[in-house]
Protein backbone atom coordinates (compact mmCIF):
# COMPACT_ATOMS: atom_id res chain seq x y z
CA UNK A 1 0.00 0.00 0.00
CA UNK A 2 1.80 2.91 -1.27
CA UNK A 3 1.32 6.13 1.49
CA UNK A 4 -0.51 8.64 1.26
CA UNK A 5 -1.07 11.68 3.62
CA UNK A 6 -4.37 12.44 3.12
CA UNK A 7 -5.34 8.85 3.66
CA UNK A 8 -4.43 9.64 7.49
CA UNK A 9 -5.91 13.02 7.84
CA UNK A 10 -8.92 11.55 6.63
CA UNK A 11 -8.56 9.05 9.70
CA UNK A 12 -7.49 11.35 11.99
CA UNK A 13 -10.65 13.84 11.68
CA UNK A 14 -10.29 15.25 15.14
CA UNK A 15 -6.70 16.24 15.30
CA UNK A 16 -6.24 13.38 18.30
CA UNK A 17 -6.95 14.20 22.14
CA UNK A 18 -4.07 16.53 23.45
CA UNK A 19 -2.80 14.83 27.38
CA UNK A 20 -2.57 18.84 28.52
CA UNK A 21 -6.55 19.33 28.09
CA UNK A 22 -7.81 17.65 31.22
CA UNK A 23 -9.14 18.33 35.02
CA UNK A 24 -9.56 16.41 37.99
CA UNK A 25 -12.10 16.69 40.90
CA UNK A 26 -12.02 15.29 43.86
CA UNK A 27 -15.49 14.77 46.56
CA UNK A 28 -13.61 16.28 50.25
CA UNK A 29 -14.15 13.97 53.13
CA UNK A 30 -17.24 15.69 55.20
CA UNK A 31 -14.43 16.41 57.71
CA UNK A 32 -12.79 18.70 56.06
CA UNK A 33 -15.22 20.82 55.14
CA UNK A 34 -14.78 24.39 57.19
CA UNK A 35 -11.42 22.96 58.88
CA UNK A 36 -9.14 25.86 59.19
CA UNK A 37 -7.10 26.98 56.27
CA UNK A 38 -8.91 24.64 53.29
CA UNK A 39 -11.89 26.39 52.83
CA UNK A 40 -12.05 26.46 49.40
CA UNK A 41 -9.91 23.67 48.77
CA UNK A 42 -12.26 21.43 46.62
CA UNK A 43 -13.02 24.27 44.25
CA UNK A 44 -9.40 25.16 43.67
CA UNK A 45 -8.26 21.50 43.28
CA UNK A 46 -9.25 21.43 39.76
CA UNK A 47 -7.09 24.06 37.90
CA UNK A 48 -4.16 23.27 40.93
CA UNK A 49 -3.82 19.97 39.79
CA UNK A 50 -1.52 19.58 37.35
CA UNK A 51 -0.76 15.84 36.19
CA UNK A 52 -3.44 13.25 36.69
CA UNK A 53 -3.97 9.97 34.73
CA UNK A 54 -6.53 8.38 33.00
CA UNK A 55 -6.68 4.61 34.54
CA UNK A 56 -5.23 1.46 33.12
CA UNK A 57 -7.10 -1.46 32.52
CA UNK A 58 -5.51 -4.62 33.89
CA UNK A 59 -6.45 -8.07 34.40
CA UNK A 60 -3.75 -9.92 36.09
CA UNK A 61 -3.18 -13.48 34.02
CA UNK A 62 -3.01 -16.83 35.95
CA UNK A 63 -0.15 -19.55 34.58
CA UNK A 64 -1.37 -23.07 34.76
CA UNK A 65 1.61 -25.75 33.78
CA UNK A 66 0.89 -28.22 31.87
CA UNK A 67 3.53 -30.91 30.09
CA UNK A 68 6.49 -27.79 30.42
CA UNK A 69 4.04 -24.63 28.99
CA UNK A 70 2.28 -22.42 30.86
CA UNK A 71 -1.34 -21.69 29.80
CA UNK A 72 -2.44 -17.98 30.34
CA UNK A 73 -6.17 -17.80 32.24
CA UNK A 74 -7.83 -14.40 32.86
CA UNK A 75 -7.48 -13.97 36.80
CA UNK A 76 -8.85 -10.88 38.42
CA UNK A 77 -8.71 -7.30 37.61
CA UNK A 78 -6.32 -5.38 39.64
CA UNK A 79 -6.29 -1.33 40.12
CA UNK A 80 -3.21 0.43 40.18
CA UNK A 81 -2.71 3.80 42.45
CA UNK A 82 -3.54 6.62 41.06
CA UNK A 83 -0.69 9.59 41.47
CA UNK A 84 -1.30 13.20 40.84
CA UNK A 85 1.03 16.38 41.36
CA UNK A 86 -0.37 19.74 42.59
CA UNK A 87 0.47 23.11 42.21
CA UNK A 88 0.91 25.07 45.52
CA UNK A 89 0.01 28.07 46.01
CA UNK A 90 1.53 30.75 48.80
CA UNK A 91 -1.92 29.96 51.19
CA UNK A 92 -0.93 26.04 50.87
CA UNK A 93 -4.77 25.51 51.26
CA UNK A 94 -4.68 22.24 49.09
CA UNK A 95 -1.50 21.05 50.69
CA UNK A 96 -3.30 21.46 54.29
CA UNK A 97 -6.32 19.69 52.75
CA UNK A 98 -4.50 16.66 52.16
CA UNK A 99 -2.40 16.65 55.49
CA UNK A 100 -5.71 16.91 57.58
CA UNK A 101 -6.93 14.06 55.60
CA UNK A 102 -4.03 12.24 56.03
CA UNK A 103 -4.12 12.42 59.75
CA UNK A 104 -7.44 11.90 60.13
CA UNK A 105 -7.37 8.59 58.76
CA UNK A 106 -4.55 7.85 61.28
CA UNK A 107 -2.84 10.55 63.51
CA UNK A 108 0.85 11.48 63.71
CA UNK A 109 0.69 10.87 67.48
CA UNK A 110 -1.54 7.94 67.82
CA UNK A 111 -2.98 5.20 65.93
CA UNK A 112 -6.89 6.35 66.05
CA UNK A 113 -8.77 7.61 63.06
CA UNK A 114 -11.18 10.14 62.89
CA UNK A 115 -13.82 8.06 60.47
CA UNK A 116 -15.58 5.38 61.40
CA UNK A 117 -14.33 3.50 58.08
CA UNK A 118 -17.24 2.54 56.31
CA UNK A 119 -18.76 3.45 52.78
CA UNK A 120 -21.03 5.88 53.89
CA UNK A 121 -21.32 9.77 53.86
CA UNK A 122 -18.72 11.33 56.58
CA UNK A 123 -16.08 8.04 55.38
CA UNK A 124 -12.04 8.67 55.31
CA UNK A 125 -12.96 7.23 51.10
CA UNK A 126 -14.77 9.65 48.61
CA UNK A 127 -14.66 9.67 44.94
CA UNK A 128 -12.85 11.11 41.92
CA UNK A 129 -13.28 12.00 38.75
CA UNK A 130 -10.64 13.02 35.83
CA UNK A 131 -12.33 14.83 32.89
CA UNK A 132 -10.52 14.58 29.54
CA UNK A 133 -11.82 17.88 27.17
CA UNK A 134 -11.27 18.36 23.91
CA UNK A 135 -8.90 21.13 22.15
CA UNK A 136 -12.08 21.92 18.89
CA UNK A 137 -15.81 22.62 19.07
CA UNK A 138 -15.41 24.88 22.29
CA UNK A 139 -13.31 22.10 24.77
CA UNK A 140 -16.37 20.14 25.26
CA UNK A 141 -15.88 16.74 27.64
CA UNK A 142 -14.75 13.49 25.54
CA UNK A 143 -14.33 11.30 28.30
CA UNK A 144 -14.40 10.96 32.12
CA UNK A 145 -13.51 8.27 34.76
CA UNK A 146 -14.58 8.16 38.12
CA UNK A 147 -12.61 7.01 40.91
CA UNK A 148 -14.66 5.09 43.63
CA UNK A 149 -13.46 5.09 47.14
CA UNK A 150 -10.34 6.68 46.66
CA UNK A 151 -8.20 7.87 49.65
CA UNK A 152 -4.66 9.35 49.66
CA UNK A 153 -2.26 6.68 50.69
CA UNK A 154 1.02 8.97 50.58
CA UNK A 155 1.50 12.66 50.57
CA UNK A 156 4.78 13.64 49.22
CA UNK A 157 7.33 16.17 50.55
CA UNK A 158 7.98 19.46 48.96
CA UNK A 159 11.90 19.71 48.12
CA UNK A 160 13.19 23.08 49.29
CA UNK A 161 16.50 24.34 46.74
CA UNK A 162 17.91 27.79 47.02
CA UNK A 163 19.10 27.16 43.30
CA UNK A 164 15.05 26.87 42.19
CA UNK A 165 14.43 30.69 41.32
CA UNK A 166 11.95 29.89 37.89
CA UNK A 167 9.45 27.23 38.98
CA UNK A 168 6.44 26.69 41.62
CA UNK A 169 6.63 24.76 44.10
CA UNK A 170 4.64 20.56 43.41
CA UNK A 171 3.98 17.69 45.58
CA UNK A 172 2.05 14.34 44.77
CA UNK A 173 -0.28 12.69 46.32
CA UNK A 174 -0.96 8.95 45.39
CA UNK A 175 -4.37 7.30 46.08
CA UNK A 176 -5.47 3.87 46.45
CA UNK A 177 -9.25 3.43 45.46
CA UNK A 178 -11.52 0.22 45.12
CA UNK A 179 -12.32 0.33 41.11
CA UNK A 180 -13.07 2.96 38.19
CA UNK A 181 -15.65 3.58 36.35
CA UNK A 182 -16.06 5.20 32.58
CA UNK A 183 -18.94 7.57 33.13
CA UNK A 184 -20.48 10.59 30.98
CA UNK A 185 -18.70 13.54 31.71
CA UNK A 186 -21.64 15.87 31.07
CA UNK A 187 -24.25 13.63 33.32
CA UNK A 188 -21.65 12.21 35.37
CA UNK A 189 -24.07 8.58 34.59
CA UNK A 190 -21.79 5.57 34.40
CA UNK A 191 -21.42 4.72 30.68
CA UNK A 192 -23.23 1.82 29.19
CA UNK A 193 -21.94 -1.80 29.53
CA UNK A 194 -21.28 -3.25 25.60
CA UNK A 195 -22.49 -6.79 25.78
CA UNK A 196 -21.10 -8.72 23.36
C-alpha cells in the first residue's frame, strides 16, 4: 500500500486528544469541610492539579503448567494507584487539605482515626473524577472516569533548593481506590456496559 497523507488526515478527523486538556475533581471527606485553612480547597483542586492519569485497565493473568508450557487464564482485575502532582500556592490551602486528611485517617501521634471507616457519607474514602476535554468545538468533555473510594495513601514532601528561582513549588499525592468507572462527563451517569 503505497502512502498517502491524506489517507491519514482523513482518519485522523479530530486532530487526536491533546494529554494537557484535562481536570480532575475530587469529593472532600465531610471532615474537612470548614477545617481551618482549606476552605475552598475542593473548588481550587481542579485548575491546581496539574498531572493526573486516565486509569489502566488490567487483568492480572493466571499460569497453569501443563507438560512444560504455561497456559495464560484471565485472573482478576487489579487497580493500580492513582498519582497526581499539585500546584501550591503561597496559602498552601490544598497542601493542608490533604495533610488533615491524612491524619485523620490515622494521627501522627496515635494510631486512632477520625472516620468510622465505612462506605457511607462522613467516610475517610470519597470519589474522583478526571475529565478529559477536547482542544475543537469549544473544549467540550470526551471522556471521564470516576474514581470510587479513593483515599490518599502517601503525601509527598515538597523539596526546598535555594538554586530553584523559575518554577512553583509541586507535591504528589498517590491514592489507592476500590475500582473505576467510565462515566459521561456531562451527566456524570456511568457509561453503558457493551455486551457482546
Amino acid at each position: 500500500m503505497a502512502f498517502n497523507l491524506n489517507d491519514f488526515r482523513n482518519k485522523f478527523v479530530n486532530g487526536g486528544a491533546r494529554p494537557s486538556q484535562f481536570e480532575m475533581q475530587i469529593v472532600w471527606p465531610d471532615i474537612l469541610r470548614g477545617a481551618p485553612g482549606v476552605v475552598g480547597a475542593e473548588a481550587d483542586f481542579r485548575f491546581l492539579c496539574q498531572i493526573s492519569e486516565i486509569p489502566a485497565s488490567t487483568i492480572t493473568p493466571i499460569a497453569v503448567p501443563y507438560f512444560g508450557r504455561k497456559l495464560q487464564y484471565a485472573g482478576d482485575r487489579t487497580f493500580t494507584p492513582l498519582t497526581i502532582t499539585v500546584m501550591n500556592d503561597e496559602d498552601f490551602k490544598i497542601r493542608k487539605a490533604f495533610e488533615y486528611w491524612s491524619q485523620a485517617i490515622t494521627g501522627h501521634q496515635t494510631t486512632v482515626s477520625q472516620f468510622d471507616g465505612s462506605n457511607i457519607a462522613g467516610s475517610y474514602a470519597t470519589d474522583g473524577v478526571v475529565i478529559q476535554h477536547s482542544r475543537n468545538s469549544g473544549g467540550g468533555t470526551l471522556q471521564a472516569y470516576k474514581f470510587v473510594g479513593m483515599f490518599p495513601s502517601a503525601v509527598s514532601a515538597i523539596p526546598l533548593d535555594w538554586e530553584k528561582t523559575d518554577s512553583f513549588e509541586v507535591f504528589t499525592v498517590e491514592f489507592q481506590y476500590q475500582y473505576w468507572l467510565p462515566i459521561d462527563g456531562n451527566t456524570g451517569q456511568v457509561a453503558v456496559s457493551v455486551n457482546f
